[in-house]
Protein backbone atom coordinates (compact mmCIF):
# COMPACT_ATOMS: atom_id res chain seq x y z
CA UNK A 1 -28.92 60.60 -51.42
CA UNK A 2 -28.26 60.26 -55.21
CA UNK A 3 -27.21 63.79 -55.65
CA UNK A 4 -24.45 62.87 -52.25
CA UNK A 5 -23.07 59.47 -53.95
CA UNK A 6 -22.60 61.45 -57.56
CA UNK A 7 -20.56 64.33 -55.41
CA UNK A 8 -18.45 61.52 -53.43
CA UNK A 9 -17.44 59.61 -56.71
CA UNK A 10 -16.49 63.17 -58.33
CA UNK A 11 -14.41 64.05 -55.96
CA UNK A 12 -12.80 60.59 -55.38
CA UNK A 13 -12.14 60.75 -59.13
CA UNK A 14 -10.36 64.23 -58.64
CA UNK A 15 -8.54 62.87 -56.02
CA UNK A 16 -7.56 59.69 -57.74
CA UNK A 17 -5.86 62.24 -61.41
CA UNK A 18 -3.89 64.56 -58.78
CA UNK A 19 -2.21 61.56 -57.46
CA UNK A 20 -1.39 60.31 -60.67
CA UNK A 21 -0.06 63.85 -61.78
CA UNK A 22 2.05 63.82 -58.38
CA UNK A 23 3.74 60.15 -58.97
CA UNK A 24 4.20 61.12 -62.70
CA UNK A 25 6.12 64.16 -62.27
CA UNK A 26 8.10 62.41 -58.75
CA UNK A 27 9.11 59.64 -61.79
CA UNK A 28 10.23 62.35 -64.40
CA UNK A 29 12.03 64.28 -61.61
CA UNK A 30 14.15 61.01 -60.90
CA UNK A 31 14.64 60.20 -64.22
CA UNK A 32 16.00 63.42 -65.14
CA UNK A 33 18.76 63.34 -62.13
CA UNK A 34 21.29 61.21 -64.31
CA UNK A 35 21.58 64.18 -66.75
CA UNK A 36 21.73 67.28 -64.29
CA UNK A 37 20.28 66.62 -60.75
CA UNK A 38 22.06 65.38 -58.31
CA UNK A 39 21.88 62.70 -56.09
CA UNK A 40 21.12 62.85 -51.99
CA UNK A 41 23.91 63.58 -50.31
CA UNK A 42 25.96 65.61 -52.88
CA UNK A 43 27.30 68.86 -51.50
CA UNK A 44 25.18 71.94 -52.34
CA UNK A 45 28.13 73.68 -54.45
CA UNK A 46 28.45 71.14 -56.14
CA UNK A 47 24.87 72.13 -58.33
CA UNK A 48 24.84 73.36 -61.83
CA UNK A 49 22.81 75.96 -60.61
CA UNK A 50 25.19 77.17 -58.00
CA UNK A 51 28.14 79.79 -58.51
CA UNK A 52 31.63 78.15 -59.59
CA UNK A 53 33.63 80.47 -57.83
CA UNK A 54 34.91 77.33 -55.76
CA UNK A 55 34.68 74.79 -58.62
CA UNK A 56 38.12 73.53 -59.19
CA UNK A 57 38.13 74.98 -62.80
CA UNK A 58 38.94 78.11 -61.46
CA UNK A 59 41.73 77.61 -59.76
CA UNK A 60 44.46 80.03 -59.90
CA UNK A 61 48.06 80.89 -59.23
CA UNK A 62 47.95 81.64 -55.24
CA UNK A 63 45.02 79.77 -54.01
CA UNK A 64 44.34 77.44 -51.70
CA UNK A 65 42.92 74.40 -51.79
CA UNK A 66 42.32 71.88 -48.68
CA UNK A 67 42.06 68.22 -50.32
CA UNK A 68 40.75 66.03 -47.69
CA UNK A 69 42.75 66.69 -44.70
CA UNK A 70 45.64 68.51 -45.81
CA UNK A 71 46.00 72.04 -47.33
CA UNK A 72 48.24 73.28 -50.49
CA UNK A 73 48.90 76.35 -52.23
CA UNK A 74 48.75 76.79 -56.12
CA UNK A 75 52.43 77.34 -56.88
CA UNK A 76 52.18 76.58 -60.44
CA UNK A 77 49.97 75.76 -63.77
CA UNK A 78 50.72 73.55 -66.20
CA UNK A 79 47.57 73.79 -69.64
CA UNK A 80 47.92 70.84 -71.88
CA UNK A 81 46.24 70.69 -75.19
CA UNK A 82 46.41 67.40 -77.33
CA UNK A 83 43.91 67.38 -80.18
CA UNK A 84 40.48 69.05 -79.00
CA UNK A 85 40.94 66.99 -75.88
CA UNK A 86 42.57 69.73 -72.98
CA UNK A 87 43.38 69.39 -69.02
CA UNK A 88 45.12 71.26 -66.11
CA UNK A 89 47.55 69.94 -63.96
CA UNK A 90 48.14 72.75 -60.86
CA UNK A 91 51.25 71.86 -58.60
CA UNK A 92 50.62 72.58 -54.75
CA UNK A 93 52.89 73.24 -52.47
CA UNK A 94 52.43 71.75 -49.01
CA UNK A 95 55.87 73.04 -47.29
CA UNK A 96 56.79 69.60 -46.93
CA UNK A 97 59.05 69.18 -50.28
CA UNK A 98 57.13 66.81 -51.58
CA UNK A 99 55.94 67.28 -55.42
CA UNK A 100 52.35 66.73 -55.26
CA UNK A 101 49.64 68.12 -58.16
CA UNK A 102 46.17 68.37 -59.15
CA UNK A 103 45.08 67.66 -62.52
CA UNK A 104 42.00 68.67 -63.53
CA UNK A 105 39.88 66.81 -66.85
CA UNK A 106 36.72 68.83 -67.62
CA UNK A 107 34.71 66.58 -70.05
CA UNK A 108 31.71 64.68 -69.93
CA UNK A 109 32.46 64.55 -66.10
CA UNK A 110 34.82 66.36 -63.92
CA UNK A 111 38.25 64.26 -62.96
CA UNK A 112 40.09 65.14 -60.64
CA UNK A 113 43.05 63.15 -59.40
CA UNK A 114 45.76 63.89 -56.51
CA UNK A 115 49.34 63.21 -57.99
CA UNK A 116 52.39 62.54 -55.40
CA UNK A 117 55.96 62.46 -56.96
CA UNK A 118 57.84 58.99 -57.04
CA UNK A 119 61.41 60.55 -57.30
CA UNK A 120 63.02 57.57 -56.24
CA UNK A 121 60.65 54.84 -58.65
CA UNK A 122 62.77 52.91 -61.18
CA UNK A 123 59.95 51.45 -62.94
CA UNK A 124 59.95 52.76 -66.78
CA UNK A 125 56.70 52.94 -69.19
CA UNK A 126 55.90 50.80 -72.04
CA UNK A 127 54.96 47.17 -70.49
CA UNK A 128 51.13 46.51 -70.67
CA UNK A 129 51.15 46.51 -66.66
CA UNK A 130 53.95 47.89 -64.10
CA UNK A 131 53.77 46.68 -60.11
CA UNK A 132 54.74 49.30 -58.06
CA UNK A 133 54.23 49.95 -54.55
CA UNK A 134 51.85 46.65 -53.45
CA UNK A 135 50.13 47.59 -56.49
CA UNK A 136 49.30 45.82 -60.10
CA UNK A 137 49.24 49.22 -62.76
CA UNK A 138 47.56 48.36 -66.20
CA UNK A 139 48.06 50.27 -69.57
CA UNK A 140 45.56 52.87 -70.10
CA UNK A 141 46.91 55.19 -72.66
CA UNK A 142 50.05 56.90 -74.07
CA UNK A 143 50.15 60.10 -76.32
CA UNK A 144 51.89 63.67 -76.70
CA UNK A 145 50.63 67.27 -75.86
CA UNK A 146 51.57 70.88 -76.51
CA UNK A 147 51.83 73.12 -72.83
CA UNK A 148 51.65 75.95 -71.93
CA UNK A 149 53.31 76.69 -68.19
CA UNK A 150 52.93 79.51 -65.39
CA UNK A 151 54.26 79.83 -61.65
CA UNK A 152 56.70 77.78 -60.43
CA UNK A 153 56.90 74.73 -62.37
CA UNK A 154 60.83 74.58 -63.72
CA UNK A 155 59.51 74.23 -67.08
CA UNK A 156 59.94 76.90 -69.97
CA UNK A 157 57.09 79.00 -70.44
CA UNK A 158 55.55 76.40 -73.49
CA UNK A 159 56.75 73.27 -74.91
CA UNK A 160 55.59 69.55 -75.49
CA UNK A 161 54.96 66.30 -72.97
CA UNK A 162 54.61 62.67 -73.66
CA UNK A 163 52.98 60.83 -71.46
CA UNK A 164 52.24 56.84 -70.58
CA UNK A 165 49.10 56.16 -67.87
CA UNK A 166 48.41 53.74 -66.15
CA UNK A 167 45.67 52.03 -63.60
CA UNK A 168 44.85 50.15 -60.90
CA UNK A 169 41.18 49.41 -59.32
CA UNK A 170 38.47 52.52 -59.64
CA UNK A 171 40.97 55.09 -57.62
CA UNK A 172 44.55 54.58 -57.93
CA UNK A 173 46.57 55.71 -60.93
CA UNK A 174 50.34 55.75 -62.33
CA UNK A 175 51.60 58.19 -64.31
CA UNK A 176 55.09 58.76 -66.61
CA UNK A 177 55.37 62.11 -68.08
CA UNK A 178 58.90 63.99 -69.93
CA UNK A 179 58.26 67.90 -70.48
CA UNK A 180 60.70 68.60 -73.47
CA UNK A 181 64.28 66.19 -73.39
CA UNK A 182 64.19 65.39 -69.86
CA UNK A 183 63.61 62.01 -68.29
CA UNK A 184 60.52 60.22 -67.20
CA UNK A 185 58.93 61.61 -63.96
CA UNK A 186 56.63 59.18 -62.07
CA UNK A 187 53.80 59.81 -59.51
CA UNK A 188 51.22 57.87 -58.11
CA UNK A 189 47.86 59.52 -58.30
CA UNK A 190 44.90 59.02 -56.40
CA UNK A 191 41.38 59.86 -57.84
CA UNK A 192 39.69 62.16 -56.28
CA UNK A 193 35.81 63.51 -55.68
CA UNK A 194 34.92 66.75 -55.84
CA UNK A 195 33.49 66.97 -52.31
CA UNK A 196 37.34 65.99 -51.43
CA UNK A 197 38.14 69.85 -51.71
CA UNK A 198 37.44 72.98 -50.10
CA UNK A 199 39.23 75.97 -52.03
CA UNK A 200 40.09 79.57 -50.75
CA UNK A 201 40.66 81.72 -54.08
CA UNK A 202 43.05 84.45 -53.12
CA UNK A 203 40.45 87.45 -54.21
CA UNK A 204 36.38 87.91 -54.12
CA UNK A 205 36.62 88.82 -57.54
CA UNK A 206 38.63 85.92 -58.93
């Protein structure tokens, strides 16, 4: 009877430092997801660990890129450098005449956010907010970068851009940019996730 007791507490004991080891590791696992893993619900290529062939850094001249319900090509790409800080504005081409583009901010985290043209805006930078369209715009920085331009962007091959941004809410943004001596151009921008796109590169191999 002894020898049975001394073999049930053993193994209860056992029992008890595998569950421990079990939560512990569950607890590590979901502290860990902030700085690599991913949350539930996150789209499979969207995983460190998966290939980048669709990641939106590799988008090229020629591709195609579905962003929520509609689908562009890449018609142009426009490399900005300012400082050690760099980004990637591709313009897509919808066959609708609208100027829309994609800029692309790989940092700490991926941005991504949809720009449409505002051809006909008569708002002008500089005041610490700008109402346009329903919509309250605040400051959120100004500065001046060096590009670098391929495709079909009506720009000369390299040159510089100023730039004033603006905000409203978590999604919507403003934007004033002047490539070289021309005038302001304004577009309304719209920030996007990365599950928001579906690309088709134009090769296997690119």
């Amino acid at each position: 009877m002894g020898g049975s007791v001394t073999y049930l507490v053993a193994a209860l004991a056992v029992l008890v430092v595998v569950m421990v080891v079990v939560v512990v590791r569950a607890r590590r696992r979901s502290a860990a997801r902030p700085d690599g893993a991913l949350p539930p619900g996150r789209p499979a290529r969207d995983r460190p660990a998966e290939s980048l062939r669709d990641s939106p850094l590799r988008l090229a001249l020629g591709d195609r890129v579905r962003i929520r319900e509609q689908e562009y090509a890449v018609s142009g790409t426009i490399r900005l450098v300012e400082g050690d800080w760099s980004w990637v504005q591709h313009l897509l081409d919808d066959d609708s005449g609208t100027r829309h583009r994609l800029s692309v901010e790989d940092g700490p985290e991926l941005e991504l956010v949809l720009w449409t043209a505002e051809p006909g805006a008569t708002v002008t930078p500089g005041a610490p907010t700008i109402d346009l369209g329903g919509l309250r715009y605040t400051w959120a920085e100004t500065g001046q970068a060096r590009y670098t331009a391929t495709g079909e962007t009506g720009l000369t091959s390299a040159g510089t851009m100023r730039y004033h941004d603006y905000q409203s809410g978590g999604a919507a943004r403003l934007s004033f940019e002047a490539y070289g001596e021309e005038g302001w151009r304004v577009a309304r921008g719209d920030l996007l996730d990365p599950a928001d796109l579906t690309i088709r590169p134009t090769s296997e191999g690119h």
